[in-house]
C-alpha atoms as a PDB file:
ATOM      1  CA  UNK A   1      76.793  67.101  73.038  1.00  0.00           C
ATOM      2  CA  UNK A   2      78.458  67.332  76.177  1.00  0.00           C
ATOM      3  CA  UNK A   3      81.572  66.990  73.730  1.00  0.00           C
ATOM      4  CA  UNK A   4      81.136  70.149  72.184  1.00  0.00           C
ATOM      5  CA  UNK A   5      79.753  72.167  74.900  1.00  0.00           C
ATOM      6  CA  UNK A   6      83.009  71.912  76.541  1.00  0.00           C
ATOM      7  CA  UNK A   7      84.821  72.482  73.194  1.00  0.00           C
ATOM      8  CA  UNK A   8      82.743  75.531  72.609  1.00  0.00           C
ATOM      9  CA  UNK A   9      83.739  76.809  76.674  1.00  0.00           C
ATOM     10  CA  UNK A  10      87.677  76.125  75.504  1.00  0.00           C
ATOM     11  CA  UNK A  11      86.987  78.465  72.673  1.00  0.00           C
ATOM     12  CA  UNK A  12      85.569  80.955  74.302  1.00  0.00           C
ATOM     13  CA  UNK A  13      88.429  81.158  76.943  1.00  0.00           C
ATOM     14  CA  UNK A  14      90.972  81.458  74.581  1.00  0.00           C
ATOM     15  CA  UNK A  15      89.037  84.181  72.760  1.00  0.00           C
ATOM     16  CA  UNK A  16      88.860  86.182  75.821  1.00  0.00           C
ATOM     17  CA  UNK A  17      92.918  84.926  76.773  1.00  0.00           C
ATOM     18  CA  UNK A  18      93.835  86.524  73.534  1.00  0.00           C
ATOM     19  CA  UNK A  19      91.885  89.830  73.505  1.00  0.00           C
ATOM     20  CA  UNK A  20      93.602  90.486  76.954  1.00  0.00           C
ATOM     21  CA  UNK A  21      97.021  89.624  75.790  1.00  0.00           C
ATOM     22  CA  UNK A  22      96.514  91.942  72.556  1.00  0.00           C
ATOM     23  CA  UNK A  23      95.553  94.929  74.839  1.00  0.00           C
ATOM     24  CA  UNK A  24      98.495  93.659  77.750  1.00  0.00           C
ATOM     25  CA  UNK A  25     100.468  93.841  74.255  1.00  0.00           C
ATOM     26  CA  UNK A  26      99.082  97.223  72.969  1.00  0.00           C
ATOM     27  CA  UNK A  27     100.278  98.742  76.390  1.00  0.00           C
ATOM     28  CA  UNK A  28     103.315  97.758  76.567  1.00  0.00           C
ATOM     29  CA  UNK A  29     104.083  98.859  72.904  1.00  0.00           C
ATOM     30  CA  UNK A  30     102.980 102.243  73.437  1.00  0.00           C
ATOM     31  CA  UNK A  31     103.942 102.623  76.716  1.00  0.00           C
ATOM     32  CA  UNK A  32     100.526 103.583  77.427  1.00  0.00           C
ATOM     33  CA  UNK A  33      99.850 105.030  80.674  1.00  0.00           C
ATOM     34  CA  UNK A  34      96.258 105.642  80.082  1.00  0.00           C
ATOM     35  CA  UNK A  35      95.043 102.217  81.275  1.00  0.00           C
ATOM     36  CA  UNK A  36      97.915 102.402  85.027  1.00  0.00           C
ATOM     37  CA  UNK A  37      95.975 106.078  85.232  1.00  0.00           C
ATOM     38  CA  UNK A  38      92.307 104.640  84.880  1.00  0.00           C
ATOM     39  CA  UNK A  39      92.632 101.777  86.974  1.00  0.00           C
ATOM     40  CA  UNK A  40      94.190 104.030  89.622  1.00  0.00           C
ATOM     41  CA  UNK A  41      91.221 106.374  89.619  1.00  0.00           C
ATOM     42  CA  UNK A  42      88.237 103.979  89.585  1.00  0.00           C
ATOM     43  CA  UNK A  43      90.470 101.705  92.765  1.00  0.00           C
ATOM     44  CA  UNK A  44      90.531 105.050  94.757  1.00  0.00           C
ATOM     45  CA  UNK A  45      86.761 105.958  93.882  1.00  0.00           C
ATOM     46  CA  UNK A  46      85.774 102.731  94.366  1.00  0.00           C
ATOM     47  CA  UNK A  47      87.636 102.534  98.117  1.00  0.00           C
ATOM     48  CA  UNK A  48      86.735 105.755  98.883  1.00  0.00           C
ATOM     49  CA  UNK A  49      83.200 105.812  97.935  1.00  0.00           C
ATOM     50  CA  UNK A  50      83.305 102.654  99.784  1.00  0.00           C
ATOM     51  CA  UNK A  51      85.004 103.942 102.755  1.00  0.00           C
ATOM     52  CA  UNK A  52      82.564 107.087 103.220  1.00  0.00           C
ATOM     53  CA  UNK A  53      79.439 104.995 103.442  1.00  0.00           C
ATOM     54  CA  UNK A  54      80.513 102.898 105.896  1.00  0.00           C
ATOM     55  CA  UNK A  55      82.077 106.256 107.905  1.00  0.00           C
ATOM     56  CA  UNK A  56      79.056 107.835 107.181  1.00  0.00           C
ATOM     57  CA  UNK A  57      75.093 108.011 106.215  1.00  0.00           C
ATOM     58  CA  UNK A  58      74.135 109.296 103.077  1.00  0.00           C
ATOM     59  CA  UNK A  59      71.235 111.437 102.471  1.00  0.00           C
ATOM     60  CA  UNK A  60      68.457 109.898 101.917  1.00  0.00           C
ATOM     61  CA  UNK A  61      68.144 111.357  98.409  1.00  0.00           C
ATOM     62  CA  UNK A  62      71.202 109.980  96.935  1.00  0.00           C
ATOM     63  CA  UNK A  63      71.115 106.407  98.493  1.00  0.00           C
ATOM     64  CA  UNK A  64      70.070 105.427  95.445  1.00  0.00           C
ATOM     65  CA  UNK A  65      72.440 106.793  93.046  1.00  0.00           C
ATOM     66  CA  UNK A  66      75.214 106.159  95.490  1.00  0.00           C
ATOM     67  CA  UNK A  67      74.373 102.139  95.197  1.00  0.00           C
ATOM     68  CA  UNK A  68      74.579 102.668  91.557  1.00  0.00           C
ATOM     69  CA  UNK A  69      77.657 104.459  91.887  1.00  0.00           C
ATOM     70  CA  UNK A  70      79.154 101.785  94.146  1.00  0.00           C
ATOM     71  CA  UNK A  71      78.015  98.872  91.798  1.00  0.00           C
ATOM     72  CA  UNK A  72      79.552 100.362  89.019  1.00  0.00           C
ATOM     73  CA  UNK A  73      82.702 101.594  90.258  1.00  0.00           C
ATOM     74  CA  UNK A  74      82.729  97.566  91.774  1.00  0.00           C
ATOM     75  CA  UNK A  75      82.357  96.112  88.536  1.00  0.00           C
ATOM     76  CA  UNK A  76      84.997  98.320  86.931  1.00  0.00           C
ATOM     77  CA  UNK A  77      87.524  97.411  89.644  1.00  0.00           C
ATOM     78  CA  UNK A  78      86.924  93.243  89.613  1.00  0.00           C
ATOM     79  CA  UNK A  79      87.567  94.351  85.476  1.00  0.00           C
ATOM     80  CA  UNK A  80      90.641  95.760  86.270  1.00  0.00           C
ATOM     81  CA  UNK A  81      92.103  93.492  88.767  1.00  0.00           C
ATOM     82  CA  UNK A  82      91.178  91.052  85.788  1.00  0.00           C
ATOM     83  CA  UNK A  83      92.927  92.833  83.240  1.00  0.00           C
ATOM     84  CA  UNK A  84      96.131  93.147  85.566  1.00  0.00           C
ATOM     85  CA  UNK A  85      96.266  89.707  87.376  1.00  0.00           C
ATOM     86  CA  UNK A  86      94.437  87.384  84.728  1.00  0.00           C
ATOM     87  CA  UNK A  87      92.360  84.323  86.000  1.00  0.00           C
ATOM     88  CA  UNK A  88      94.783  81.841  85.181  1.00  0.00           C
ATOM     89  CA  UNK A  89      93.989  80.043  88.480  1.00  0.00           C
ATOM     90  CA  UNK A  90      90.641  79.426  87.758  1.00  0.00           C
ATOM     91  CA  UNK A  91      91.203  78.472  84.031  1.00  0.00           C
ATOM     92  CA  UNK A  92      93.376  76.171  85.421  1.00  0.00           C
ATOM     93  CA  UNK A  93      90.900  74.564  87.910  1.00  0.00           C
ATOM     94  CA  UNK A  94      88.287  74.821  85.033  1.00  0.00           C
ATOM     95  CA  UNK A  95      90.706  72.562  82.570  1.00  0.00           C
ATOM     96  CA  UNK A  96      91.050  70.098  85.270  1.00  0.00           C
ATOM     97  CA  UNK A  97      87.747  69.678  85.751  1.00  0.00           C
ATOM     98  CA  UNK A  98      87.032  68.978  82.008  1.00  0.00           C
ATOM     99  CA  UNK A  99      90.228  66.619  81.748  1.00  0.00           C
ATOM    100  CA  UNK A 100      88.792  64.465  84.523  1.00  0.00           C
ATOM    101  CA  UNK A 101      84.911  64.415  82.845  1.00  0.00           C
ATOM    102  CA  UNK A 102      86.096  63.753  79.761  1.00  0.00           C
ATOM    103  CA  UNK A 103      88.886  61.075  80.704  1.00  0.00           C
ATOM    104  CA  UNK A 104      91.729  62.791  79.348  1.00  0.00           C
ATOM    105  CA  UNK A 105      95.069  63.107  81.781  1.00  0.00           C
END
């Protein structure tokens, strides 16, 4: 079983290796500049948003939404630094790991 889990993980990867090398593909085939423009604006809300509530306290009324804001904006940035610079260390590390449990070199 453990056999297939780790087959099933392997697929999965290069499912998700493959959709981000069709969209790395799509961009550079359109010259797209969409995706540069969008990952420009959500780093610069996210650091800024970021930067004001550590300069500053928020009101008390928008704490709330300004978390949610921040969490989102977060998430959309760790996406994009994804998207750009891959995680080709860590599916590195992660096929090393299986090569030594299951035996293979």
């Amino acid at each position: 079983m453990q056999h297939l889990g780790f087959q099933h993980q392997e697929e999965l990867e290069a499912i998700a290796a493959g959709d981000r090398s069709n969209a790395r593909a799509r961009e550079i085939a359109l010259r797209d500049r969409i995706p540069a423009i969008l990952a420009i604006a959500v780093t610069a809300g996210f650091f800024g948003l970021l930067f004001f509530l550590l300069r500053w306290a928020p009101p008390k009324q928008n704490e709330a939404l300004l978390d949610i804001t921040l969490g989102s904006l977060g998430t959309a940035w760790v996406a994009i630094i994804s998207y750009y610079f891959g995680s080709s260390a860590g599916s590195e590390r992660k096929n090393e790991i299986i090569a030594k449990m299951t035996g293979n070199p």
